[in-house]
Structures are given as structure tokens and as C-alpha cells.
Protein backbone atom coordinates (compact mmCIF):
# COMPACT_ATOMS: atom_id res chain seq x y z
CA UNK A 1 19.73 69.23 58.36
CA UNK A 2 16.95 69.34 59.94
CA UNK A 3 14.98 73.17 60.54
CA UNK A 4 13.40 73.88 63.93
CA UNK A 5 11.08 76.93 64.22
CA UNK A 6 10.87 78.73 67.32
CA UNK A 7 7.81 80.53 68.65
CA UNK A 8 6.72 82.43 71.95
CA UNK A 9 4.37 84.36 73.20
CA UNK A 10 6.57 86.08 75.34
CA UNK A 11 8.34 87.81 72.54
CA UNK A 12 6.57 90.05 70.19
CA UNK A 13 5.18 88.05 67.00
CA UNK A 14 6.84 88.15 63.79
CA UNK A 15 5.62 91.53 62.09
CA UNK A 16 6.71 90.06 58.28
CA UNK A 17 7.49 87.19 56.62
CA UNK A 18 10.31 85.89 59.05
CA UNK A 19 10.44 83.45 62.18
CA UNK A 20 11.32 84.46 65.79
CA UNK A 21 14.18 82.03 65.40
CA UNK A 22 15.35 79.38 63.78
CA UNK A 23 17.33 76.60 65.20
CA UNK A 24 19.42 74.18 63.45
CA UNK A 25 22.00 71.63 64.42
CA UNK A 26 22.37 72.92 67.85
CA UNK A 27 22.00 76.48 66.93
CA UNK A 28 19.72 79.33 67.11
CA UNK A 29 19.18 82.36 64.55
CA UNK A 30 17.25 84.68 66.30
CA UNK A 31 15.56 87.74 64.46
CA UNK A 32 16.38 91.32 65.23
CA UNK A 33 13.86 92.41 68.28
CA UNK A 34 12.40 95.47 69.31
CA UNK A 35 10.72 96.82 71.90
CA UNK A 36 7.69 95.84 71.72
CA UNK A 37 5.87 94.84 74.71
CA UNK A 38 4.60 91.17 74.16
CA UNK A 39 1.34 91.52 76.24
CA UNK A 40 0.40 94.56 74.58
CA UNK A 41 1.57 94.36 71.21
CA UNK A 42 2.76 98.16 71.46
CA UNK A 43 5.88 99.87 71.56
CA UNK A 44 7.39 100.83 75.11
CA UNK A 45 7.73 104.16 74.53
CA UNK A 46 10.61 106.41 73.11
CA UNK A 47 12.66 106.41 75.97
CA UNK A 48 15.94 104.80 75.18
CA UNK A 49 16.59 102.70 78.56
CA UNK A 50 13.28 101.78 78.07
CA UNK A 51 13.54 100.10 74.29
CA UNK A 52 16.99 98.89 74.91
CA UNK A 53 15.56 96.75 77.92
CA UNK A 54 12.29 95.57 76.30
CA UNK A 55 14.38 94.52 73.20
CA UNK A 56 16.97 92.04 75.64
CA UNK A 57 13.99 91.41 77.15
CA UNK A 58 12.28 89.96 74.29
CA UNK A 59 16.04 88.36 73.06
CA UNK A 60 16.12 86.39 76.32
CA UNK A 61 12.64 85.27 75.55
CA UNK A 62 12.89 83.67 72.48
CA UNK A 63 16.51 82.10 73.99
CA UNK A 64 14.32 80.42 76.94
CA UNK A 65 11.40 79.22 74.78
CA UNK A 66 14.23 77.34 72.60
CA UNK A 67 15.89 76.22 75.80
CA UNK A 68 18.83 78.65 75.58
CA UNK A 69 20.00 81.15 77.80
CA UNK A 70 21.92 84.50 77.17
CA UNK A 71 25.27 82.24 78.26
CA UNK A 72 24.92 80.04 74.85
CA UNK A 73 24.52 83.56 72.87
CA UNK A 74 27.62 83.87 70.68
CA UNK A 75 27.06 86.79 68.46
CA UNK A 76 24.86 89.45 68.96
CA UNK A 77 24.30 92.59 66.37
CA UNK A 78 22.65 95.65 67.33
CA UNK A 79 21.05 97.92 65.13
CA UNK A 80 20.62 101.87 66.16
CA UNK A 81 19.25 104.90 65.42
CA UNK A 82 22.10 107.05 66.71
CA UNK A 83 25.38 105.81 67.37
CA UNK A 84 25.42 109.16 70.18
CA UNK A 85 23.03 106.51 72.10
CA UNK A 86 26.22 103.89 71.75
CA UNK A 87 27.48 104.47 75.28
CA UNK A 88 23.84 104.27 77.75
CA UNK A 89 23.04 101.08 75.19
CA UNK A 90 26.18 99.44 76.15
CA UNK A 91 25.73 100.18 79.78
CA UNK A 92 22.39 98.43 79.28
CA UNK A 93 23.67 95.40 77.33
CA UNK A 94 26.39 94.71 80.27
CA UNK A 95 23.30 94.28 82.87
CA UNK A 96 22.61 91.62 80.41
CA UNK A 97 26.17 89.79 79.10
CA UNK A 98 28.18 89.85 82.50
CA UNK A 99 30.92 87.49 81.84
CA UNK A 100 32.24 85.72 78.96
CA UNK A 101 30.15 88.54 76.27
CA UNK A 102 29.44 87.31 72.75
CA UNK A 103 31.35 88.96 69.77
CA UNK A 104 28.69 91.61 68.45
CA UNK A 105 28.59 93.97 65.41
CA UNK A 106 26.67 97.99 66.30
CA UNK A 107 25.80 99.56 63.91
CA UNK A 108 23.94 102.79 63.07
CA UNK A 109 21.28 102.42 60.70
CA UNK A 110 19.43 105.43 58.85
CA UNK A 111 15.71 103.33 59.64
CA UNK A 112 14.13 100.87 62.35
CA UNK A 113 10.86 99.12 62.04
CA UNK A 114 8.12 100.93 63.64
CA UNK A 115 10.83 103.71 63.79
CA UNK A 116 12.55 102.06 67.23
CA UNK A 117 15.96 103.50 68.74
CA UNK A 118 17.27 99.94 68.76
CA UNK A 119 16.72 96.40 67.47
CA UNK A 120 18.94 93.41 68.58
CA UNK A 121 19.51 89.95 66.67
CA UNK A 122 21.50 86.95 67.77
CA UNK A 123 23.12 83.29 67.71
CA UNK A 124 23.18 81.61 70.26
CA UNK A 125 24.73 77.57 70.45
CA UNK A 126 24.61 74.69 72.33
């Protein structure tokens, strides 16, 4: 087996002990993102749209930097604050997975880092 490490500056670093994404034979473990705004290091801002966006944003980041797009994505599990937000995040998430989506998990969670409205970890493979 042999353990790649993936690592971009166009996706917000690692705020712990954990990489961006990891790939391995042909396929790529990406860590839960949120929005945080690469160039700044700061949060987007509470607005929902807003943090859903920056987080895909982010996801399709680390994907490119690994040579992956959002087609080779195969499972995707989102993380929220409110599952009342579960219907304008999904409208959001479409713009993203237009044909063929991945099978995904949502869940509501009691607590995000840096207290986010949405965080959003993949697989993608080759």
C-alpha cells in the first residue's frame, strides 16, 4: 500500500492533527471542509448559502490538487447544524453533483468546528 498525502493551498489548512486527504490505491479520503476562505484563513460568514458554497468550494479543491474531479467523488457525508437547513443545502449540493451523484450520508450534528452550519467530507476514485 502505498500512502499519498494531499496538500493545497487552495483549501483551508488542516486545523488539527489530520491531512487534507489522503490517497491510496487510486483513492482519495478527503477530510470534512468548512467554509473557510483559503486566502484569508477566516470563516465566510454565517450565512448558510454562503458556507455551503465555500465548503464545495474547498471539496473541489483538494479533488483538483489530487487530480480528481467532483465526477470521481463516490461518497460524500455532510455534517449540519440544523437538519431545517436540509432542503437550501441540497439545492446547493445539486449546483455541484449534476448527474450521476455520489451516495452521501446528512447528518445533524449537535457541534461544528469553529461553530460552522456545515462541513462536507468525501471519497472520491479513480
Amino acid at each position: 500500500m502505498t500512502k499519498k498525502i494531499i496538500s493545497t493551498e487552495n483549501a483551508p489548512a488542516a486545523i488539527g492533527p489530520y491531512s487534507q486527504a489522503v490517497e491510496v490505491n487510486n483513492q482519495l479520503f478527503i477530510s470534512g471542509q468548512i467554509p473557510i476562505n483559503p486566502e484569508t484563513g477566516e470563516l465566510v460568514g454565517d450565512d448558510l448559502k454562503k458556507q455551503t458554497v465555500q465548503s464545495l468550494e474547498n471539496l473541489k479543491a483538494v479533488l483538483e490538487a489530487a487530480g480528481y474531479s467532483l465526477q470521481d467523488v463516490v461518497k460524500c457525508e455532510l455534517f449540519i447544524s440544523d437538519m431545517d437547513n436540509f432542503n437550501q443545502i441540497n439545492q446547493i449540493y445539486a449546483e455541484y453533483f449534476t448527474k450521476d451523484a455520489p451516495a452521501r450520508a446528512c447528518v445533524e450534528v449537535s457541534r461544528l468546528p469553529k461553530d460552522v452550519k456545515v462541513e462536507i467530507a468525501a471519497v472520491a476514485v479513480k
